[in-house]
Protein backbone atom coordinates (compact mmCIF):
# COMPACT_ATOMS: atom_id res chain seq x y z
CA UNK A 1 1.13 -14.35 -31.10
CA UNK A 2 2.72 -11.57 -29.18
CA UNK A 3 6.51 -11.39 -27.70
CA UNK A 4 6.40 -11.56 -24.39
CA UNK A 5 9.99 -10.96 -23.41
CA UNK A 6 9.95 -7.14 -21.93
CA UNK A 7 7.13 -8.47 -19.10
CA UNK A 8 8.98 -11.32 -18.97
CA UNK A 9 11.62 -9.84 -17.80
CA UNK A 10 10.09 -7.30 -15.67
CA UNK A 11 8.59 -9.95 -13.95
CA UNK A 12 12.50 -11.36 -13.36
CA UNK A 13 13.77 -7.45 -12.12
CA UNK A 14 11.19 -7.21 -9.63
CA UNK A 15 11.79 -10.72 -7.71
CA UNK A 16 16.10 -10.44 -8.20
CA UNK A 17 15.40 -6.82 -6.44
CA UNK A 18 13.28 -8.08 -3.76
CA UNK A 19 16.14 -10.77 -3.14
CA UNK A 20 18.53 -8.07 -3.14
CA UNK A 21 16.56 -6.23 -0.67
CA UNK A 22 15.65 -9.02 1.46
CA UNK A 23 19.43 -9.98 1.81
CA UNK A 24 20.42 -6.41 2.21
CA UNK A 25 17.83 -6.27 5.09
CA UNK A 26 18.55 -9.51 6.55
CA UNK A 27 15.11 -9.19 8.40
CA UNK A 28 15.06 -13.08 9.65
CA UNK A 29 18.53 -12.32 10.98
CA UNK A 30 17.21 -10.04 13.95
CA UNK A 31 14.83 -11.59 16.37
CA UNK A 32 11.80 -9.97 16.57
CA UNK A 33 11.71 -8.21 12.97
CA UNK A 34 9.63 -11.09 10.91
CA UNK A 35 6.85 -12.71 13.09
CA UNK A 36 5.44 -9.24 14.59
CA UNK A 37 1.89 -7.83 15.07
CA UNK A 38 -0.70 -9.24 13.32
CA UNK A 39 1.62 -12.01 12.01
CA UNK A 40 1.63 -13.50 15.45
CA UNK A 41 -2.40 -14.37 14.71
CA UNK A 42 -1.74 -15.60 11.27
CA UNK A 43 0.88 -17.94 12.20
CA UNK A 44 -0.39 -18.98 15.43
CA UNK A 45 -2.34 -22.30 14.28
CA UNK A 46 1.23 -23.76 13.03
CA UNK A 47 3.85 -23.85 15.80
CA UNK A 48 0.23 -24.58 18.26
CA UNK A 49 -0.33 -27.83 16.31
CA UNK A 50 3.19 -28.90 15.06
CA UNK A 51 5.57 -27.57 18.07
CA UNK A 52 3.35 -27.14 20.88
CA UNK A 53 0.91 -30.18 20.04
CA UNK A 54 -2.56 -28.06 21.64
CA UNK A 55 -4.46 -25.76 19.55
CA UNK A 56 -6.49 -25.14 22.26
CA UNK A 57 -3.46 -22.90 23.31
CA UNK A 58 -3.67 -23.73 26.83
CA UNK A 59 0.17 -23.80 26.51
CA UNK A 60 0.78 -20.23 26.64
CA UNK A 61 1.97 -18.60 29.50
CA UNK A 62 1.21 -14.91 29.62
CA UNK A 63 3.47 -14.33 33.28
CA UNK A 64 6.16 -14.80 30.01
CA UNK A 65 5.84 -12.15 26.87
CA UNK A 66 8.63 -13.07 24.59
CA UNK A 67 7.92 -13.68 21.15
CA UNK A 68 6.12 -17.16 20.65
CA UNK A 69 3.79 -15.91 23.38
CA UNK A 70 2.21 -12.74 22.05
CA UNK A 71 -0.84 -14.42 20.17
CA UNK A 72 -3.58 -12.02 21.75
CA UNK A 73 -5.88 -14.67 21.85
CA UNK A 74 -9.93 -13.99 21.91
CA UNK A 75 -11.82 -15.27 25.41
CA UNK A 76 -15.17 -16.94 24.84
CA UNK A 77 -17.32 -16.54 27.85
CA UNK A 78 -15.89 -19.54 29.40
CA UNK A 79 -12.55 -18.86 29.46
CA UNK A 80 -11.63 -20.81 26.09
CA UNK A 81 -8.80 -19.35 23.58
CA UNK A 82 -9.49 -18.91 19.95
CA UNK A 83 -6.80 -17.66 18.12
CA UNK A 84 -8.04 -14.09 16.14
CA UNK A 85 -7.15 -14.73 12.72
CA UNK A 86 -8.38 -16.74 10.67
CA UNK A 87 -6.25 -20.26 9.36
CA UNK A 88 -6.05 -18.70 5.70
CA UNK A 89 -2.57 -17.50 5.98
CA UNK A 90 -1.43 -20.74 7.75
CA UNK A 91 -1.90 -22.71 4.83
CA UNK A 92 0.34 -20.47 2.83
CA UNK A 93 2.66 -20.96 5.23
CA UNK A 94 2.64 -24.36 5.70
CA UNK A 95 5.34 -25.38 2.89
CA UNK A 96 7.67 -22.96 4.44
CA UNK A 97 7.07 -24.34 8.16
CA UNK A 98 7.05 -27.91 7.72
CA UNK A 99 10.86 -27.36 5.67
CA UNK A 100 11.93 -24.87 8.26
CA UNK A 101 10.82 -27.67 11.15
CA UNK A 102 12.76 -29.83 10.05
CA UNK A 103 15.62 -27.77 9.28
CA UNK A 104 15.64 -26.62 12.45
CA UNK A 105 15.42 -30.01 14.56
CA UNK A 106 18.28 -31.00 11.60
CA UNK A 107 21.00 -28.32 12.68
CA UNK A 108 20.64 -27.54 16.16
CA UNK A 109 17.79 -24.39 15.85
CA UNK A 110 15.51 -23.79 18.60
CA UNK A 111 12.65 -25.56 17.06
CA UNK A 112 10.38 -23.41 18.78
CA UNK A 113 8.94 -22.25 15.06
CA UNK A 114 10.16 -18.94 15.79
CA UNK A 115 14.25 -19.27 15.44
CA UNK A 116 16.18 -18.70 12.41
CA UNK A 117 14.78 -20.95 10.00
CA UNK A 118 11.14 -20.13 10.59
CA UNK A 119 11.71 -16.54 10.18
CA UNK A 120 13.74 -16.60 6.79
CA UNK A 121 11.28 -19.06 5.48
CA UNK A 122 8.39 -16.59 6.32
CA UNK A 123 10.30 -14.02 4.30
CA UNK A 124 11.11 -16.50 1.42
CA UNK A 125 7.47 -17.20 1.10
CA UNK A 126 6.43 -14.14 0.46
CA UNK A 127 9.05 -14.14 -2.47
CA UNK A 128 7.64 -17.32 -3.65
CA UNK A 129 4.06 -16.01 -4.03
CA UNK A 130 4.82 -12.14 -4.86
CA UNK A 131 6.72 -14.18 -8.09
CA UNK A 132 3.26 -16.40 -8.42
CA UNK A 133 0.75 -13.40 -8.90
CA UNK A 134 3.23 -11.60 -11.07
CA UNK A 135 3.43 -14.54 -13.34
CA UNK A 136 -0.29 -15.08 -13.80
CA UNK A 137 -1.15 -11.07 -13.78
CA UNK A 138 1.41 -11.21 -16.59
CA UNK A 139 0.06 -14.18 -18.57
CA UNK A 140 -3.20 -12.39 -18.11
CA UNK A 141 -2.20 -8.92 -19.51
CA UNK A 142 -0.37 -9.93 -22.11
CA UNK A 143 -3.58 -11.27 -23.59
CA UNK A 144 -5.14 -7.97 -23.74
CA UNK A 145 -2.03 -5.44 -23.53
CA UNK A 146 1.24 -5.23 -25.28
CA UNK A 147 4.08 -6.47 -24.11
CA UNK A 148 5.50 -2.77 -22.72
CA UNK A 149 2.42 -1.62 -21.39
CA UNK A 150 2.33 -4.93 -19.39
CA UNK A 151 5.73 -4.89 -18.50
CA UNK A 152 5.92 -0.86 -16.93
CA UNK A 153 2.61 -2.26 -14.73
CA UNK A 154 4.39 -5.38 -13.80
CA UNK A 155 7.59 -3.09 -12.74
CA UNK A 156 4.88 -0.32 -10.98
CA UNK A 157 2.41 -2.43 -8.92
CA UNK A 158 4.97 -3.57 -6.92
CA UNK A 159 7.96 -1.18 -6.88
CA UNK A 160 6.03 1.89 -6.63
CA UNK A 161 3.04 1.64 -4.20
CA UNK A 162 2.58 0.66 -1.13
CA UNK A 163 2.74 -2.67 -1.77
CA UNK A 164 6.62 -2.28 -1.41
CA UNK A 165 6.73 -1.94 2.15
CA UNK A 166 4.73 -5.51 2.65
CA UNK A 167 7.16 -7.13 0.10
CA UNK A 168 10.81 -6.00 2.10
CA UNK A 169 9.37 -4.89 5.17
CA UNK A 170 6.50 -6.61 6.69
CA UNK A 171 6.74 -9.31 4.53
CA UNK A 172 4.67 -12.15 6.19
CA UNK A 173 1.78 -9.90 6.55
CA UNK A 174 -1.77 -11.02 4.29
CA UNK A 175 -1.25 -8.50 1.41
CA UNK A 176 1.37 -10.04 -0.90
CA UNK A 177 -0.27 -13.44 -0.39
CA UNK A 178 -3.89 -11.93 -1.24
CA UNK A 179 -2.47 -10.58 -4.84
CA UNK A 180 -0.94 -13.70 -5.55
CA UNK A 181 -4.55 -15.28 -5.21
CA UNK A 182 -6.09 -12.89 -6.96
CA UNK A 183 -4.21 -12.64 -9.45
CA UNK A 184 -4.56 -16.46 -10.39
CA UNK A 185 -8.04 -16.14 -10.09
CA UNK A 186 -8.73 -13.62 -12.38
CA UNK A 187 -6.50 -16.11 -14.95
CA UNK A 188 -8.32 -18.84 -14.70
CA UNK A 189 -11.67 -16.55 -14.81
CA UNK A 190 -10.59 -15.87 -17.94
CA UNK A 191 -9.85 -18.89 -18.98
CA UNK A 192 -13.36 -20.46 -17.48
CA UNK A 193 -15.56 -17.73 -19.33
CA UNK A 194 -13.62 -19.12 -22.80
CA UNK A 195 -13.82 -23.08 -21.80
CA UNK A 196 -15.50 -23.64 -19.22
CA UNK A 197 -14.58 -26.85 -17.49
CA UNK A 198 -14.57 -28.66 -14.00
CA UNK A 199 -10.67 -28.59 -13.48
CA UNK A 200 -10.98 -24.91 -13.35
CA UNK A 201 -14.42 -25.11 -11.69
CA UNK A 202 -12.47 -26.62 -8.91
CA UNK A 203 -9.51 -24.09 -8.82
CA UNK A 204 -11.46 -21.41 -8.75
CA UNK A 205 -13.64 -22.74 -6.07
CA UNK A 206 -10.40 -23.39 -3.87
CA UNK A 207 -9.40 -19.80 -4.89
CA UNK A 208 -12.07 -18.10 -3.55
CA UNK A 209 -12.57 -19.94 -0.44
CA UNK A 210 -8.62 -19.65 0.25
CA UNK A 211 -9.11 -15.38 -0.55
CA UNK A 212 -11.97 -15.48 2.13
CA UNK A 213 -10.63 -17.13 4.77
CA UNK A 214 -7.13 -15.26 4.57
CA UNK A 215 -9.53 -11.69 4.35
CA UNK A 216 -13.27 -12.33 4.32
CA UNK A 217 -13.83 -8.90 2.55
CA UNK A 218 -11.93 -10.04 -0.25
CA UNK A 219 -14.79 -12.33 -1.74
CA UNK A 220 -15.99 -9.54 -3.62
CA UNK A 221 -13.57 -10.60 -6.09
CA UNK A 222 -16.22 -13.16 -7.00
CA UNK A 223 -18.50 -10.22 -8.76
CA UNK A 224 -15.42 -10.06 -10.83
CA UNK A 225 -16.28 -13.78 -11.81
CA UNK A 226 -20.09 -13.17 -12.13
CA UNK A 227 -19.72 -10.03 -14.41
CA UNK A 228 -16.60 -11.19 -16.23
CA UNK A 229 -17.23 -10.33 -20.54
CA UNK A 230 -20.30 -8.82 -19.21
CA UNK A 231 -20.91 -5.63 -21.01
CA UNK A 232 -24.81 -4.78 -20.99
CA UNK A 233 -28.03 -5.93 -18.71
CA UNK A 234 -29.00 -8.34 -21.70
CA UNK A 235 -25.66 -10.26 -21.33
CA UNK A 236 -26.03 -9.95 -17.72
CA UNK A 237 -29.50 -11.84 -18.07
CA UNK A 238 -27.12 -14.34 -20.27
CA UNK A 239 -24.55 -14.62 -17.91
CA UNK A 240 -27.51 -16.00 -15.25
CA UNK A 241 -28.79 -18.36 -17.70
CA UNK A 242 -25.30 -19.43 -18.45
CA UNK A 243 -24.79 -20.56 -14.33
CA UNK A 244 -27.85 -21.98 -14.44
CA UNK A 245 -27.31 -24.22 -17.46
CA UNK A 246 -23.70 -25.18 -15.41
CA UNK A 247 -25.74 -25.40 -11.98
CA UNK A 248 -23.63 -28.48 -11.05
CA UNK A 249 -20.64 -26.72 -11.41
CA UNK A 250 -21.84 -24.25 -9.73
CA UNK A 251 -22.59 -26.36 -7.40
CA UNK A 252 -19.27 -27.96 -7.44
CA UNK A 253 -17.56 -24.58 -7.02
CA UNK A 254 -19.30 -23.99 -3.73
CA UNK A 255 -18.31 -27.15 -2.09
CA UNK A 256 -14.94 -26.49 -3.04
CA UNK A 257 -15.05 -23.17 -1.58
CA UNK A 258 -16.68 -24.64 1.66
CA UNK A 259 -14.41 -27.46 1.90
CA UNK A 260 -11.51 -24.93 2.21
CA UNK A 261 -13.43 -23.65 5.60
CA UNK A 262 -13.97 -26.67 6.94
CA UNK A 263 -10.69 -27.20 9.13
CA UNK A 264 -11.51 -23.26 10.22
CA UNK A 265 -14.98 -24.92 11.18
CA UNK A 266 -13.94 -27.47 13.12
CA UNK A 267 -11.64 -24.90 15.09
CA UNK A 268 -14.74 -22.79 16.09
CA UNK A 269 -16.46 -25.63 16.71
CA UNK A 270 -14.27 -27.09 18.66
CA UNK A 271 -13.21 -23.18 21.21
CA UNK A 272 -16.54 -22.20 20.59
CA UNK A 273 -19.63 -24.39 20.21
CA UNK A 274 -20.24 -22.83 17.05
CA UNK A 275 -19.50 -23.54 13.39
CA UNK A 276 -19.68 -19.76 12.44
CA UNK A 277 -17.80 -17.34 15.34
CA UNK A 278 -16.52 -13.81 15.59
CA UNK A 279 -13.31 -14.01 16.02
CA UNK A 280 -11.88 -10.55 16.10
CA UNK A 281 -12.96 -8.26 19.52
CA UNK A 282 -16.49 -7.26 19.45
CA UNK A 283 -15.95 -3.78 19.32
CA UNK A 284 -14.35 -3.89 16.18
CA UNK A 285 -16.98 -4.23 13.04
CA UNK A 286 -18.18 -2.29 10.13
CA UNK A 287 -20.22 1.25 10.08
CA UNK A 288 -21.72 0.51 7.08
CA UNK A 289 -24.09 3.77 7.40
CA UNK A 290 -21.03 5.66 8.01
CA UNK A 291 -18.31 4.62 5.21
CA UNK A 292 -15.26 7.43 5.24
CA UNK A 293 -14.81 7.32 1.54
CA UNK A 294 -13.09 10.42 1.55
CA UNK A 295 -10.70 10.03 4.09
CA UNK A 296 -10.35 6.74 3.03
CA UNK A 297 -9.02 7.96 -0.45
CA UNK A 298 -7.67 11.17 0.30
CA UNK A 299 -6.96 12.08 3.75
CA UNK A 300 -3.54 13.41 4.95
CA UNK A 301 -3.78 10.41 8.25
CA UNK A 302 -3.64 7.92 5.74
CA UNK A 303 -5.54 8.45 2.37
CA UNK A 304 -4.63 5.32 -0.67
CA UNK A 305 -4.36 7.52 -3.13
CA UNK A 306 -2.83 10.87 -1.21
CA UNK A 307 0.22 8.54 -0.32
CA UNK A 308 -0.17 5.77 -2.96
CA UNK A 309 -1.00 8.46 -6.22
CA UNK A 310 -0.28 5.94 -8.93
CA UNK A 311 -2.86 4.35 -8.20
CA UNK A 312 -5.31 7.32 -9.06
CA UNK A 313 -4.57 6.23 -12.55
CA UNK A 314 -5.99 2.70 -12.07
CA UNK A 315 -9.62 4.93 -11.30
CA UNK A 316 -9.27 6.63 -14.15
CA UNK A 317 -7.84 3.91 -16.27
CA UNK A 318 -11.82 2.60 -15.74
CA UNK A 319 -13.18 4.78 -18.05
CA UNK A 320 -10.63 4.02 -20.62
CA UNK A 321 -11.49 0.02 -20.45
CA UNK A 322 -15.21 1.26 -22.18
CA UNK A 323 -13.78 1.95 -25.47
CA UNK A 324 -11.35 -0.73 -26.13
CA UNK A 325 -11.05 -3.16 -23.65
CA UNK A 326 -15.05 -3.39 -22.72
CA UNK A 327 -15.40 -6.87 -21.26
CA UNK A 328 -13.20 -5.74 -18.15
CA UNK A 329 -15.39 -2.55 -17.95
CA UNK A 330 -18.59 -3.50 -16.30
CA UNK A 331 -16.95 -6.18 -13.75
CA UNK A 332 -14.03 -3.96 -12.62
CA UNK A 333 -16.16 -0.58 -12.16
CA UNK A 334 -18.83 -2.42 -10.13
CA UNK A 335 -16.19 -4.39 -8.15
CA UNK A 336 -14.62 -1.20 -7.71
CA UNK A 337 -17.52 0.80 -5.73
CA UNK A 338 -18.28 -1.93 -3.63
CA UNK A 339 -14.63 -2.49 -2.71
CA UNK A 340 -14.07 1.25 -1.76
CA UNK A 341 -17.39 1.41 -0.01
CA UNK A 342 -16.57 -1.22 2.41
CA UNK A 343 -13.12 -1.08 2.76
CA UNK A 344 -14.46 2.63 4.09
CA UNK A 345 -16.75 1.01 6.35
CA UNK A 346 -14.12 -0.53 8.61
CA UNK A 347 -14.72 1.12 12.19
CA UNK A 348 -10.84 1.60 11.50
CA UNK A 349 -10.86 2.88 8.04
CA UNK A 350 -7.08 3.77 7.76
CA UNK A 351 -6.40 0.13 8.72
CA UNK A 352 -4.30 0.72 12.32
CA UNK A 353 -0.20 1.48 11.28
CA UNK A 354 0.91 0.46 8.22
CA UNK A 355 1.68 2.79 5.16
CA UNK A 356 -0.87 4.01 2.97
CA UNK A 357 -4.28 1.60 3.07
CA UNK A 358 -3.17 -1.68 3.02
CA UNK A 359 -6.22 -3.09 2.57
CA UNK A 360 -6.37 -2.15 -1.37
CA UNK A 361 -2.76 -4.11 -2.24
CA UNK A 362 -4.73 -7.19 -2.35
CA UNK A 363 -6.68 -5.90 -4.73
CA UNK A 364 -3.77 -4.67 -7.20
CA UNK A 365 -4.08 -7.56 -9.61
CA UNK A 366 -7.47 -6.15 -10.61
CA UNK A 367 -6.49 -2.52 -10.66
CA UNK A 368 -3.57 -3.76 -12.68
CA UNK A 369 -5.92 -3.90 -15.74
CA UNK A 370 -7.27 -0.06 -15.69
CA UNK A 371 -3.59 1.17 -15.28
CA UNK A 372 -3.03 -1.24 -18.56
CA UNK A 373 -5.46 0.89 -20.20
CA UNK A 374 -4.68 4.03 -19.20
CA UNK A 375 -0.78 3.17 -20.80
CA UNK A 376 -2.65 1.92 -23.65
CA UNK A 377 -4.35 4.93 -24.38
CA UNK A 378 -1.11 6.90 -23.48
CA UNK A 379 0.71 4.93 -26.60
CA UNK A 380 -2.05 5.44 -28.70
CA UNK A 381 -2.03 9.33 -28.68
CA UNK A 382 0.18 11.72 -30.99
CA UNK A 383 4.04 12.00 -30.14
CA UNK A 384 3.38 15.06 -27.83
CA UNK A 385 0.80 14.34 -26.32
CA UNK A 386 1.79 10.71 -25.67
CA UNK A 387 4.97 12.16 -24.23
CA UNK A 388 3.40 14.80 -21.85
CA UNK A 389 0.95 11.36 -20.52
CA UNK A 390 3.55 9.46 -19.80
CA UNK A 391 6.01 12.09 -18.36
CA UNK A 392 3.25 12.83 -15.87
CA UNK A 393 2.58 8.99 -15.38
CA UNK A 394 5.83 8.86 -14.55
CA UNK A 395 6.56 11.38 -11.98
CA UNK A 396 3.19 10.10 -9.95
CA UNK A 397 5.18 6.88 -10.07
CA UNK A 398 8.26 8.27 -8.73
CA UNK A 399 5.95 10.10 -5.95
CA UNK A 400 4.54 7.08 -4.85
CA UNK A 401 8.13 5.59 -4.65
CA UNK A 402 9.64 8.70 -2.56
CA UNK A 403 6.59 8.40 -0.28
CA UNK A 404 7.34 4.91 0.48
CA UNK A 405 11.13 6.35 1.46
CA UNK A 406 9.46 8.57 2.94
CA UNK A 407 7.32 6.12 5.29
CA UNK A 408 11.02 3.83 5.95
CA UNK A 409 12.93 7.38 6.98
CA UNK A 410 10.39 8.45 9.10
CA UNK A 411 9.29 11.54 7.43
CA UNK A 412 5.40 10.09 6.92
CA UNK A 413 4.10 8.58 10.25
CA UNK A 414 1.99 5.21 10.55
CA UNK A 415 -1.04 6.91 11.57
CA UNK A 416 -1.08 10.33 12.80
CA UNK A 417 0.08 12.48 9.44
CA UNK A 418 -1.23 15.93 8.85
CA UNK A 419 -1.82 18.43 6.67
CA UNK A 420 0.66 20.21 8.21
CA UNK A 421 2.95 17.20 8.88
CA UNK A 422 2.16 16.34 5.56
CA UNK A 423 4.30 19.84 3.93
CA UNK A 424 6.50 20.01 6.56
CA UNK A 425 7.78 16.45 4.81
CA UNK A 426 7.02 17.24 1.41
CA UNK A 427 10.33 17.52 0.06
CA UNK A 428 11.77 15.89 3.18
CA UNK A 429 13.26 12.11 2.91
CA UNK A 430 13.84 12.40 6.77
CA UNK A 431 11.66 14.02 9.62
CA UNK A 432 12.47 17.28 10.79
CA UNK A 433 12.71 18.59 14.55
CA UNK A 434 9.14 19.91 13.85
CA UNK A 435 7.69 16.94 12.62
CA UNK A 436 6.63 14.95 16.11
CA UNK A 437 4.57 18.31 17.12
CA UNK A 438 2.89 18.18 13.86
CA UNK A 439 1.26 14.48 13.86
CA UNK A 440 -1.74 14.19 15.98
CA UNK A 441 -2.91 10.74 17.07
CA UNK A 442 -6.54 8.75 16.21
CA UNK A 443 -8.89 8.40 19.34
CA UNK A 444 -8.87 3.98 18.67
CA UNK A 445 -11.55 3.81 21.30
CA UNK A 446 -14.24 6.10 19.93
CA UNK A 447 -13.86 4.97 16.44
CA UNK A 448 -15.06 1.43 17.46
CA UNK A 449 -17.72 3.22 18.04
CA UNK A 450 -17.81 5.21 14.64
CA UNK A 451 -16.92 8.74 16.06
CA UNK A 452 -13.64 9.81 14.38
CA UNK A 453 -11.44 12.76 16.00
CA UNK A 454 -8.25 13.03 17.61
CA UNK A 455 -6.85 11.25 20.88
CA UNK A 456 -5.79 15.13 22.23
CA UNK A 457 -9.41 16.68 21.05
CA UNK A 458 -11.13 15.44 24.13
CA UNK A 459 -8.17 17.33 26.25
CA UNK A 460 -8.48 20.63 24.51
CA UNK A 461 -12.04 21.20 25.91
């Protein structure tokens, strides 16, 4: 049995720094810092139904704009409110809320379920699940990968990408919360495809569902399921035999999933008339004839892996899973095209202001593997040679990290880099005096439509 005690305690550095930085921070201190843009939608089901006692929202007051009334509610046609979001990321808050309500009703907080309390236990839930899908991503690695290898990707998934930012930063955002998930899912995938039983049936059933409804996109994490050990078309054919044999688990999966839904059901149901409803603005879908997969990966507004580089090395790390380490290969390249081809798709493919594409950090328990067998290879290879690898793995590493200073200093903007702003901050941590006549800003309105240029191009004409 392998030692696990070097991803052990990697696992340990990463949550005492985020502590550290949290406390150093002291986000939940400052209101207005915590419960901000999109976390607003997220959160809105909870203080509706526990403070406010009307889901309907008919409680808001928009003549008023302080914090716990910027939901940005969707209008059906007859005037009803349904909240945006989806009531994924409410149940991962829930734990957090309740304990906070009642700490704040205890000591004298506004119980308002945006105070004090609510905000710091926001923030210390994202601790509590970023230390969650680094547990079972390590259990899961250490499987297949030595105990270094999995401890240098349990210290760079988190440290050095973009993933940073939405563990100190914008912490109650979807993205830490979505890795934790999917990170215990592809454990107990592993575990189902050795034993299969109904326990994990029902987990993984739960799983999924709870990935969907926090970001619907993120169900392609079940072909990860489906072609798990899968290494040729004749053990594909298996696999579907396999299923069919277990079609009441199947079957038993499925209702699990749905029963996750069914209070988001209900909801729609209820605002709507409709089980199923759209709940984000119309105008904003998927050009699925028009995917940006380049500027999605590499462009200087906001390319993953122009500002996020380490992660090149999970795409390449593919190619080393065929040779040693084949039963990933099959699930994790297919997964991989279909993830980058619709996370391209997006009408907004660099995902609004944020650093880097946010969308992918969901996904970084899966690319955790191909980075695992990138280092593996690295190891394997002659003194020199396995020197020069890792030197160079390294220094991408420490370029994803400066970028991320980068992004907090100012020096990369949230959605209108360059090329030019791009080298005028190369070397920069800070903006220069330069730098705001160097970003240009994305036209929002015409790419809902699927025409991409910049919000000045229409003036220059």
């Amino acid at each position: 049995m392998r030692k696990s005690g070097l991803s052990k305690i990697a696992v340990a550095l990463v949550i005492l720094f985020v502590i550290a930085v949290d406390n150093n921070l002291g986000l939940w201190k400052d209101d207005g810092r915590v419960i901000v843009n999109d976390v607003y939608a997220y959160y809105a089901y909870l203080p509706s139904v526990f403070i406010h006692k009307d889901i309907t929202l008919d409680y808001l007051n928009y003549s008023h704009v302080g914090d716990q009334f910027v939901i940005w509610p969707k209008l059906t046609p007859d005037g009803k409110k349904v909240i945006t979001a989806s009531i994924g990321m409410s149940y991962m808050y829930f734990p957090f809320f309740i304990n906070a309500n009642w700490i704040a009703r205890t000591f004298g907080y506004p119980a308002t379920g945006y105070s004090l309390p609510y905000r710091f236990a926001l923030l210390l839930s994202n601790v509590v699940f970023l230390f969650i899908g680094l547990l079972y991503l390590r259990k899961l690695l250490v499987k297949y990968f030595s105990d270094l290898v999995t401890a240098i990707v349990i210290l760079v998934v988190p440290l050095t990408t973009n993933m940073l930012w939405y563990i100190v930063v914008e912490s109650p955002m979807t993205h830490v919360y979505s890795f934790a998930l999917i990170s215990v899912f592809l454990y107990h995938s592993d575990k189902w495809h050795e034993r299969i039983s109904l326990k994990r049936t029902v987990y993984l059933g739960l799983l999924l569902g709870l990935v969907a409804l926090i970001r619907p996109t993120n169900i392609l994490i079940l072909l990860i399921f489906v072609l798990w050990d899968v290494k040729s078309f004749k053990e594909l054919w298996q696999r579907i035999i396999l299923y069919l044999n277990n079609w009441k688990l199947v079957l038993i999966m499925i209702v699990a999933f749905i029963l996750v839904w069914v209070p988001q059901f209900v909801y729609w149901k209820m605002q709507t008339g409709h089980f199923f409803y759209y709940s984000y603005p119309d105008d904003q879908g998927f050009f699925f004839n028009n995917p940006q997969i380049f500027n999605n990966l590499f462009s200087w507004r906001k390319g993953w892996l122009l500002y996020t580089p380490v992660m090149a090395f999970a795409l390449i790390g593919i190619f080393f899973l065929w040779k040693n380490f084949r039963k990933f290969f099959i699930p994790i390249l297919v997964f991989t095209v279909f993830v980058i081809y619709v996370i391209s798709s997006w009408w907004d493919w660099w995902y609004g202001g944020g650093f880097g594409i946010r969308a992918y950090i969901d996904l970084y328990g899966v690319f955790a593997i191909p980075i695992a067998a990138f280092l593996s290879w690295g190891f394997s290879l002659k003194r020199y040679a396995r020197v020069v690898v890792l030197a160079v793995f390294l220094l991408v590493a420490v370029r994803s990290s400066f970028h991320h200073m980068q992004y907090h200093y100012g020096a990369v903007h949230w959605d209108s880099m360059t090329r030019e702003a791009f080298f005028d901050s190369f070397w920069r941590m800070g903006a220069s005096n330069e730098f705001p006549d160097l970003i240009r800003n994305p036209d929002y309105q015409l790419a809902r439509k699927g025409i991409y240029k910049y919000a000045d191009e229409s003036d220059e004409k």
